[in-house]
Protein backbone atom coordinates (compact mmCIF):
# COMPACT_ATOMS: atom_id res chain seq x y z
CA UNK A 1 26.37 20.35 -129.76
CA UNK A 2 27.94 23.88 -130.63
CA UNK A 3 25.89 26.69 -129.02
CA UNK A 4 25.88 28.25 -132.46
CA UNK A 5 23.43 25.41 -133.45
CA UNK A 6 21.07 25.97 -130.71
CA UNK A 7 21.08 30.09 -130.85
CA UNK A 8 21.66 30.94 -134.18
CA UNK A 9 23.43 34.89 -135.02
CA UNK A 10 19.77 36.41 -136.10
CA UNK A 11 18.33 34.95 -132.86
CA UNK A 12 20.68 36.84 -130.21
CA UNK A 13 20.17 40.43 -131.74
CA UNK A 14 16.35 40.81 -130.98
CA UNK A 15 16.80 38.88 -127.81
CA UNK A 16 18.62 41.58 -126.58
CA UNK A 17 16.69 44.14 -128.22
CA UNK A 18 13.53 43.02 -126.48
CA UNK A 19 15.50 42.14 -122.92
CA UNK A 20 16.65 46.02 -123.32
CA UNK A 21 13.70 47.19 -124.37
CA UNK A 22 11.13 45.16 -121.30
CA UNK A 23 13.38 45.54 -118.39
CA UNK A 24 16.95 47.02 -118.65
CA UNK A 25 15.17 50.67 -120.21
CA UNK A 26 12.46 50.85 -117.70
CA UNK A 27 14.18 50.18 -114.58
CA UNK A 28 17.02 52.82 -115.62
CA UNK A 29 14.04 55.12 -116.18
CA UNK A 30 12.77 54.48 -113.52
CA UNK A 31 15.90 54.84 -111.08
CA UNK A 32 16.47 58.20 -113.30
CA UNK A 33 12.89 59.61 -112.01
CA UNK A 34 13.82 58.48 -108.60
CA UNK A 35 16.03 61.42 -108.00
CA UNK A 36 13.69 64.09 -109.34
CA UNK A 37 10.43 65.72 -107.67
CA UNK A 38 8.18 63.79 -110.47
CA UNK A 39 4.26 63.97 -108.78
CA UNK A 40 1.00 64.25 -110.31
CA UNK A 41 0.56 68.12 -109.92
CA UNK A 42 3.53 69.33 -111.76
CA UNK A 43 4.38 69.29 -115.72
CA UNK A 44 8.21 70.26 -114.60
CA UNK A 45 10.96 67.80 -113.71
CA UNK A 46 14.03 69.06 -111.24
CA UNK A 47 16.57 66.88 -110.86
CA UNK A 48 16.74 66.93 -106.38
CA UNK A 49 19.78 64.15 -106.10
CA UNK A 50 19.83 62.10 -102.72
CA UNK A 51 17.02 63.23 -101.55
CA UNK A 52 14.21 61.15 -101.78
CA UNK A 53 16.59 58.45 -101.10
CA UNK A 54 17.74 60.30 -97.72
CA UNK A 55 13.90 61.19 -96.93
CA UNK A 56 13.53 57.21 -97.03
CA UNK A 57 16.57 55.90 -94.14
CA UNK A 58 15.85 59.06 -92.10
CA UNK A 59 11.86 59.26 -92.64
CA UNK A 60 11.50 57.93 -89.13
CA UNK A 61 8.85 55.39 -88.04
CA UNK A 62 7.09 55.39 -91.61
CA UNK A 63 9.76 54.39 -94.14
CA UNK A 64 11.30 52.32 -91.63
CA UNK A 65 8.21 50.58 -91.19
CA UNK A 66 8.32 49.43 -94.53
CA UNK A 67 11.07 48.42 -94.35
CA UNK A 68 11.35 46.23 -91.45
CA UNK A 69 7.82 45.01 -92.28
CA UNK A 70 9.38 43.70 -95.19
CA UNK A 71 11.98 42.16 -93.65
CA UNK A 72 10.13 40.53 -91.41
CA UNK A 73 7.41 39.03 -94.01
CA UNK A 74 10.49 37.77 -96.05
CA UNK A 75 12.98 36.02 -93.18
CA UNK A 76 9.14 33.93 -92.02
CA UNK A 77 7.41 33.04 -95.03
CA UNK A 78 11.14 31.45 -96.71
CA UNK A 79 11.47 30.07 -93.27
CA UNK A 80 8.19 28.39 -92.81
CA UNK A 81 7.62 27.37 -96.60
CA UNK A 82 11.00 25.91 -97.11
CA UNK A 83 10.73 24.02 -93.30
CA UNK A 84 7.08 22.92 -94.43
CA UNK A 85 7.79 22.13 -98.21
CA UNK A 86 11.07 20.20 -97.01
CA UNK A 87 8.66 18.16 -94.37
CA UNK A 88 5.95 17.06 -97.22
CA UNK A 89 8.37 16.62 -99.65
CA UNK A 90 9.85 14.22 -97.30
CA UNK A 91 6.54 12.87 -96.05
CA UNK A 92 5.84 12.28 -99.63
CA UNK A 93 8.74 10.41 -101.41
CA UNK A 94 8.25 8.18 -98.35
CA UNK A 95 7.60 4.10 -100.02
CA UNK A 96 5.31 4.28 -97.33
CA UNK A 97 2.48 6.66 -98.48
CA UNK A 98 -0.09 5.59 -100.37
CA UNK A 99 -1.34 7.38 -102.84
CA UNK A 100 1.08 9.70 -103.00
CA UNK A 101 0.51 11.60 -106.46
CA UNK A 102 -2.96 12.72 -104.93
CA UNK A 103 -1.55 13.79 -102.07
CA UNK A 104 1.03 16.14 -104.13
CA UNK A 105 -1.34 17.26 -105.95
CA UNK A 106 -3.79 18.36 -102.63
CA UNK A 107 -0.89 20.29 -101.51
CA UNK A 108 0.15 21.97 -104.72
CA UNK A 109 -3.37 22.88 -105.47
CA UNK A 110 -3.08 26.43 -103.27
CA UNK A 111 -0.44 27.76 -105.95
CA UNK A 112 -2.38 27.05 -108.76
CA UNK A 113 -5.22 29.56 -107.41
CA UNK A 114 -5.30 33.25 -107.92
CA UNK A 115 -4.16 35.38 -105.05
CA UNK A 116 -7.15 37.26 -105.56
CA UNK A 117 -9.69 34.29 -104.58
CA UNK A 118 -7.55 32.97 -101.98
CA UNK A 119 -7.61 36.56 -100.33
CA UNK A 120 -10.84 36.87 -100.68
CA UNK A 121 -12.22 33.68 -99.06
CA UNK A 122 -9.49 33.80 -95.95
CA UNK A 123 -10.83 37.21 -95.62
CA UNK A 124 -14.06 35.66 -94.81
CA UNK A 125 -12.74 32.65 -93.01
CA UNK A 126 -10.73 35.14 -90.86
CA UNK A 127 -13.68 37.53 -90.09
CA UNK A 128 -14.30 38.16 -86.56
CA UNK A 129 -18.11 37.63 -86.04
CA UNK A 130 -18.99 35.49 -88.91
CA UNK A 131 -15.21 34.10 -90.17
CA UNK A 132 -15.53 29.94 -90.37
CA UNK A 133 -12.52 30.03 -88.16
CA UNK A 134 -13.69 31.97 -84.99
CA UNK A 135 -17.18 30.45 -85.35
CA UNK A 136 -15.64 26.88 -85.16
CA UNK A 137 -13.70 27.89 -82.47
CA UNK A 138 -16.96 29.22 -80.13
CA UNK A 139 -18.46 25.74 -81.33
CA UNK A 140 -15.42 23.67 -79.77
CA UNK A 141 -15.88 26.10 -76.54
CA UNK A 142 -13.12 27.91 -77.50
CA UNK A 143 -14.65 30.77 -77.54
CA UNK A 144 -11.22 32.61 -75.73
CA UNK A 145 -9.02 32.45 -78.82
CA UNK A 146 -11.91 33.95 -81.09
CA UNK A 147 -9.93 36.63 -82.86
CA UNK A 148 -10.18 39.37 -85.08
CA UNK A 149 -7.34 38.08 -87.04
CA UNK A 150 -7.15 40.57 -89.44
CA UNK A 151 -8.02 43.99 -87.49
CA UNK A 152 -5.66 43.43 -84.62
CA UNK A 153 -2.27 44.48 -84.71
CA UNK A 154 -0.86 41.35 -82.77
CA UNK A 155 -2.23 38.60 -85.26
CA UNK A 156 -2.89 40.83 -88.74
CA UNK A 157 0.76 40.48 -90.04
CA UNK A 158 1.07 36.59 -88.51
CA UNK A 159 -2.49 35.79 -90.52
CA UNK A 160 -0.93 37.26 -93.83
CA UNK A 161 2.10 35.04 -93.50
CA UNK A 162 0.22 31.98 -92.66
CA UNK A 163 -2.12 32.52 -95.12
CA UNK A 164 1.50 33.25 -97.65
CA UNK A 165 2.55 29.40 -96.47
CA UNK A 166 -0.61 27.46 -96.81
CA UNK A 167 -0.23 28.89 -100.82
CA UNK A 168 3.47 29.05 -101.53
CA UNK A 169 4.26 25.68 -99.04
CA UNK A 170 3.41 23.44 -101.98
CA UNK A 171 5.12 25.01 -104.65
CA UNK A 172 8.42 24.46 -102.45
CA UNK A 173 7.51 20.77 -101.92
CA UNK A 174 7.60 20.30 -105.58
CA UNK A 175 10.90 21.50 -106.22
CA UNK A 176 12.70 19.39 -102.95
CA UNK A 177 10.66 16.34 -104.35
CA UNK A 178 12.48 16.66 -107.80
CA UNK A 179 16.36 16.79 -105.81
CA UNK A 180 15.24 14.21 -103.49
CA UNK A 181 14.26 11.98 -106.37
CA UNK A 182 17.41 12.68 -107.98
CA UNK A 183 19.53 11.12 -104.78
CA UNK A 184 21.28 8.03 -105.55
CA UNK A 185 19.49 5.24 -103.95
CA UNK A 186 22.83 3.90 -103.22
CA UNK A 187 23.44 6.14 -100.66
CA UNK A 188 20.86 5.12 -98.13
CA UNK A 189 21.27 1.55 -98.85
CA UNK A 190 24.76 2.02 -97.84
CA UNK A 191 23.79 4.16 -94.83
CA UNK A 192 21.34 1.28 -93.57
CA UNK A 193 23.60 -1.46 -93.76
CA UNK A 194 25.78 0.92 -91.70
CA UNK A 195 23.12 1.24 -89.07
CA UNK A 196 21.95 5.09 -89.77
CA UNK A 197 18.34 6.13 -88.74
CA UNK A 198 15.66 8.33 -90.30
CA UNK A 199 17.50 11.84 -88.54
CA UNK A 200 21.08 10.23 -89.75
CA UNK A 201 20.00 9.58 -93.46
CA UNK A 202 18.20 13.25 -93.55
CA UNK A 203 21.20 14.82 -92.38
CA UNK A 204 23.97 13.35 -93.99
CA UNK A 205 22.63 12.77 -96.50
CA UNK A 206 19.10 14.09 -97.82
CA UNK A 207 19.97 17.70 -96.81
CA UNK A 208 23.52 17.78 -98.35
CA UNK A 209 22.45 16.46 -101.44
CA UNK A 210 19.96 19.36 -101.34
CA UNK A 211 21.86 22.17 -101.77
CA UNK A 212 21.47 23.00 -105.49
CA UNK A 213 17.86 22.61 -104.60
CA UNK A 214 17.17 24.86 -101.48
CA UNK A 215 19.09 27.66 -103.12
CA UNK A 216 16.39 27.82 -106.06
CA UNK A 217 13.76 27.43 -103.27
CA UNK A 218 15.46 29.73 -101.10
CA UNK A 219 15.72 32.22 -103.95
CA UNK A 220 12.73 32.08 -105.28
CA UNK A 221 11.37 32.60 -101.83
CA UNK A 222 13.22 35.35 -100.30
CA UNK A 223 12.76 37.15 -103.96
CA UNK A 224 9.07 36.87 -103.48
CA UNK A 225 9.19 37.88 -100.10
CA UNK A 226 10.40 41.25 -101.14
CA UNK A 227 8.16 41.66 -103.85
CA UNK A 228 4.82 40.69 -101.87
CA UNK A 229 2.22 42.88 -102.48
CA UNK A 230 -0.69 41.01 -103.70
CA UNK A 231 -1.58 38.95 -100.75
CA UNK A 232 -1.08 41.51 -98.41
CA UNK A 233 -2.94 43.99 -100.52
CA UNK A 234 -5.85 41.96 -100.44
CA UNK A 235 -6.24 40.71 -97.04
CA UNK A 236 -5.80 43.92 -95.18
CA UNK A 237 -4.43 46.28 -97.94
CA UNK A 238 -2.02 47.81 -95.49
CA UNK A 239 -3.61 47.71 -92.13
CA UNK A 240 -4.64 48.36 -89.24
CA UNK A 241 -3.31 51.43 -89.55
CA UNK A 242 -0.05 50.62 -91.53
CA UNK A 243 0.81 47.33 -89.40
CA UNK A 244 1.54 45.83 -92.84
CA UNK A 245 2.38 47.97 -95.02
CA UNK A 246 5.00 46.45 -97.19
CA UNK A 247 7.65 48.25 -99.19
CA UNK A 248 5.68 47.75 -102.19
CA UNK A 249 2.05 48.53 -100.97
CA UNK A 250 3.75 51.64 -99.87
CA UNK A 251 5.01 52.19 -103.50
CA UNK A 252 1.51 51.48 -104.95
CA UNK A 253 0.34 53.87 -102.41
CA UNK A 254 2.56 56.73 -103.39
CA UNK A 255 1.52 56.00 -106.85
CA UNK A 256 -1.91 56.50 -106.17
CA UNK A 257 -1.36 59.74 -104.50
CA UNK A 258 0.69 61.48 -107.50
CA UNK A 259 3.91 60.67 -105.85
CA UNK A 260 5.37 59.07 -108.52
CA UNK A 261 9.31 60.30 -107.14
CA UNK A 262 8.97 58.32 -103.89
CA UNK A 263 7.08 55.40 -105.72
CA UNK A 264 10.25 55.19 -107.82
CA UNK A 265 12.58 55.71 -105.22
CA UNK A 266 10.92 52.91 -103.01
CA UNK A 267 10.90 50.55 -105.94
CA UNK A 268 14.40 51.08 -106.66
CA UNK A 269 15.79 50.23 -103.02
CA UNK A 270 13.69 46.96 -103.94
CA UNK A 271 14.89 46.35 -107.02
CA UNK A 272 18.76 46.75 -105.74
CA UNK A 273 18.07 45.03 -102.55
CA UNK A 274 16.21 41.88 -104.32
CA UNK A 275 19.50 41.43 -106.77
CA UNK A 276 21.91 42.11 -104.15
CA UNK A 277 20.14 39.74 -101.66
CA UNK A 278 19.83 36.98 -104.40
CA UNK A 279 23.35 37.21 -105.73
CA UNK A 280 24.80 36.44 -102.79
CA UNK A 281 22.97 33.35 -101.95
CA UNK A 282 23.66 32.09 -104.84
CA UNK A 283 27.47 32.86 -104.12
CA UNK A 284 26.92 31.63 -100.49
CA UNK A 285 25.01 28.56 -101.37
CA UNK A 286 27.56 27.32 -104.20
CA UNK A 287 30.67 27.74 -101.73
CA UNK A 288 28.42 25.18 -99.69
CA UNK A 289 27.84 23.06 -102.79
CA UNK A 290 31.74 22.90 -103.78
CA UNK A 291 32.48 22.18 -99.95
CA UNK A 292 30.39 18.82 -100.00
């Protein structure tokens, strides 16, 4: 089928016009303001260059902190969703489960919720005199490892990613079940007549065949890692202190105070960084495709 047939001419035209127009416009605007003084209290634009840029990699502990927050929330989430959605997914393809649609569905359920609730009731679950969580654990004598999950600055940022998993781990599973269900069967019939195990089968063969699919998972997941702000927003908006402050609840912050130059600024190094970052796992992850 030509591609002419499935696009027609008077289709591409406003395509563009509305891509240009939603995305490519604002986020040159808004790399433009990011090397002004643009705030709240001022009618007057002056163009300042690097500086707000330089303010951010030299800004000691605070930008920094934002920074490698980020990081940090982004390498453990991918890392525990993917190992967790890999594991179910696996669990769950298995001829062995029964009932196996429910079961998909139980663990899928989290994503379907709004950040907002979920927030909101593991903010109560995780509270430290009355939180489900720490009063189950004083039931079971456990009373030692009664936290306050939330307020501390040794479990706060741990909470948000676990929290992060339990929701996005699901999502994840989906997408390995549909590559795992689109392995030959062949394969592992061969590989069992040829005496391979469980740990053989997953990793000659389940994992390899994989690729195409952990690079939209990983993707999607190290894209969204960058971008969180509405889980951690809600669970501890930032705190204690600014233990979890995030790249972009520092942005929303800045907003908030009339610093709309170093919201800009902050949401540009995310912007670049999120593209950069993706591109080359795609690159890196189809080298590993073509190698197979």
């Amino acid at each position: 089928m030509k591609r002419s047939k499935i696009y027609p001419g008077y289709f591409i035209l406003p395509a563009l016009l509305l891509i240009a127009l939603l995305y490519l416009l604002p986020a040159l605007l808004g790399t433009a303001y990011s090397f002004t003084d643009w705030n709240r209290y001022s009618n007057e634009l002056h163009f300042v260059g690097w500086k707000n840029y330089i303010k951010v990699f030299s800004g000691g502990e605070k930008y920094m902190g934002y920074i490698k927050n980020t990081i940090f929330f982004t390498v453990f989430s991918a890392v525990l969703k993917l190992g967790l959605g890999l594991a179910l997914a696996i669990l769950f393809t298995s001829s062995r489960i029964r009932l196996r649609n429910l079961h998909r569905t139980i663990a899928f359920a989290p994503q379907v919720f709004s950040v907002l609730i979920i927030g909101i009731t593991f903010k109560a679950m995780l509270h430290p005199s009355t939180g489900f969580i720490n009063t189950l654990l004083r039931s079971c004598g456990l009373s030692f490892l009664a936290h306050d999950w939330l307020g501390s600055i040794d479990t706060a940022f741990g909470s948000i990613i676990a929290v992060d998993v339990w929701r996005g781990a699901g999502y994840a599973m989906v997408i390995f079940i549909a590559g795992i269900q689109n392995i030959p069967l062949i394969y592992y019939e061969s590989a069992s007549i040829d005496g391979a195990g469980f740990w053989a089968k997953l990793l000659h063969i389940t994992i390899p065949s994989l690729i195409p699919t952990l690079t939209v998972n990983l993707v999607l997941s190290i894209t969204y890692g960058l971008r969180v702000f509405d889980i951690v927003y809600v669970l501890t908006n930032g705190g204690p202190g600014n233990a979890t402050d995030v790249i972009n609840t520092a942005t929303f912050m800045n907003f908030s105070k009339g610093n709309y130059a170093m919201g800009t600024t902050l949401s540009s190094i995310l912007a670049c960084a999120t593209v950069i970052i993706a591109l080359f796992i795609v690159r890196f992850m189809g080298k590993k495709e073509d190698n197979q």
